[in-house]
C-alpha atoms as a PDB file:
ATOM      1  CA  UNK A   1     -37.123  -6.816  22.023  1.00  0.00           C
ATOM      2  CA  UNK A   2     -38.256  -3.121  20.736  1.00  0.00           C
ATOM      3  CA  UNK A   3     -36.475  -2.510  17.749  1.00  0.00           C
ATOM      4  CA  UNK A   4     -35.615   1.145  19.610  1.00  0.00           C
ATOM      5  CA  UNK A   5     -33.993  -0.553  22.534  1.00  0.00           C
ATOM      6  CA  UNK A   6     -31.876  -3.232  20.342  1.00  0.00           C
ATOM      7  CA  UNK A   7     -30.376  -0.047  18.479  1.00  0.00           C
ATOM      8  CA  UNK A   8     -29.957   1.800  22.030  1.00  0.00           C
ATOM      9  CA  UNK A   9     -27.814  -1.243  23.300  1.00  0.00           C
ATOM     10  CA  UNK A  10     -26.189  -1.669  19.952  1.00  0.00           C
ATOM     11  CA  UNK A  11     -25.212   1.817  20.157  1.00  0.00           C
ATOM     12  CA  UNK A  12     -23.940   1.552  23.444  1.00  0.00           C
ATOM     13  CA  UNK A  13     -21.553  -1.686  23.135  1.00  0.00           C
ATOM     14  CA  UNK A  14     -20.649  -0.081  20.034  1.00  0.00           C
ATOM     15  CA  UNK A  15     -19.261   2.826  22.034  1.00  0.00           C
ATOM     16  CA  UNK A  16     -17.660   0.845  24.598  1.00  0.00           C
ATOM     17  CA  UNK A  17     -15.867  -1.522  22.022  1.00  0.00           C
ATOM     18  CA  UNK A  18     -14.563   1.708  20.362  1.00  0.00           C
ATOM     19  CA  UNK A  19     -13.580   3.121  23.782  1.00  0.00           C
ATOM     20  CA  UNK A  20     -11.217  -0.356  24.476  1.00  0.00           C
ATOM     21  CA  UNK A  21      -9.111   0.354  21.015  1.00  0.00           C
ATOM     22  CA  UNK A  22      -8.135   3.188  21.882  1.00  0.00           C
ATOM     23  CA  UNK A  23      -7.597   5.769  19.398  1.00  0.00           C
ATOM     24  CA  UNK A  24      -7.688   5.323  15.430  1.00  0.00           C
ATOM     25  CA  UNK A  25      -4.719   5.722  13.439  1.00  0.00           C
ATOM     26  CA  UNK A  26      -4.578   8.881  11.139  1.00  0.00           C
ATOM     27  CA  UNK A  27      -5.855   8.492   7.646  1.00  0.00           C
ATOM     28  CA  UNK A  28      -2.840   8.821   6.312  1.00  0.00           C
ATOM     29  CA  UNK A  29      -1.473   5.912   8.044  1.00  0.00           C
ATOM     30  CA  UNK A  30      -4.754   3.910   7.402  1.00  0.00           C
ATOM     31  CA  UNK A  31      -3.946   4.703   3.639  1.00  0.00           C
ATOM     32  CA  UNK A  32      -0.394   3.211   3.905  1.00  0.00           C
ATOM     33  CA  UNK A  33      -1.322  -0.346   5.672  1.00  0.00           C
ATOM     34  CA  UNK A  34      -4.102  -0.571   3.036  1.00  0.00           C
ATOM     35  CA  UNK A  35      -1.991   0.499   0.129  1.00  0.00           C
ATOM     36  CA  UNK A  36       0.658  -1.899   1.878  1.00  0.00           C
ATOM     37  CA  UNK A  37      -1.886  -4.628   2.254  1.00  0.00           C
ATOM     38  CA  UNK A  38      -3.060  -4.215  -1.751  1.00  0.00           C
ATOM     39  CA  UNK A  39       0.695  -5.102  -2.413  1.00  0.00           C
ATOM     40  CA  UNK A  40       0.719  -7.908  -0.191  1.00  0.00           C
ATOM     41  CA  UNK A  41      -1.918  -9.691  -2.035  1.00  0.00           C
ATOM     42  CA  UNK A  42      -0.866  -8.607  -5.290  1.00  0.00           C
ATOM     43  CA  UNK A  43       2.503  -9.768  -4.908  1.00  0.00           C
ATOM     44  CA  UNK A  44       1.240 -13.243  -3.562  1.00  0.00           C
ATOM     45  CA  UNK A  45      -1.446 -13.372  -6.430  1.00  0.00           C
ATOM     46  CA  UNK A  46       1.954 -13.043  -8.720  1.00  0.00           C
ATOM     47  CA  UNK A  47       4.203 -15.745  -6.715  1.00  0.00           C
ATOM     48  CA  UNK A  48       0.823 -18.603  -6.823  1.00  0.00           C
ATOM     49  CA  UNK A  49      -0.143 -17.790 -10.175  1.00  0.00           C
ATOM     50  CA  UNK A  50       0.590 -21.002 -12.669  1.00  0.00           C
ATOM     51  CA  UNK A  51       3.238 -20.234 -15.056  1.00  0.00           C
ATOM     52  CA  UNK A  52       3.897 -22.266 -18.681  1.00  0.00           C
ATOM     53  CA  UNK A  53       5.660 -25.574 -18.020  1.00  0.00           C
ATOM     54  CA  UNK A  54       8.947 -25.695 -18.730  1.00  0.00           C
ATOM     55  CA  UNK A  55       9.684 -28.254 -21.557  1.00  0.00           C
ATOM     56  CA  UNK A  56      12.347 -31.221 -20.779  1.00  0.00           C
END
């Protein structure tokens, strides 16, 4: 396949998957579930995280 064509149909089913999601969230919003995210993982990084052994 032409390499002009591949991008022309890439293009295009990129445009249609955008069309099906509807529209994005604002950036502020985008900042909070990645901010919230970071946490997240953080936090479980923290709980899973090997700690001394506790003497007997």
């Amino acid at each position: 396949m032409h390499p002009d064509i591949h991008l022309a149909l890439h293009h295009a089913r990129a445009a249609e998957l955008r069309a099906e999601t509807g529209p994005r969230p604002a950036p502020r919003q985008d900042l909070r579930a990645r901010l919230g995210w970071t946490l997240i993982e953080v936090g479980l990084k923290l709980a899973t995280r090997p700690g001394p052994v506790p003497a007997h």
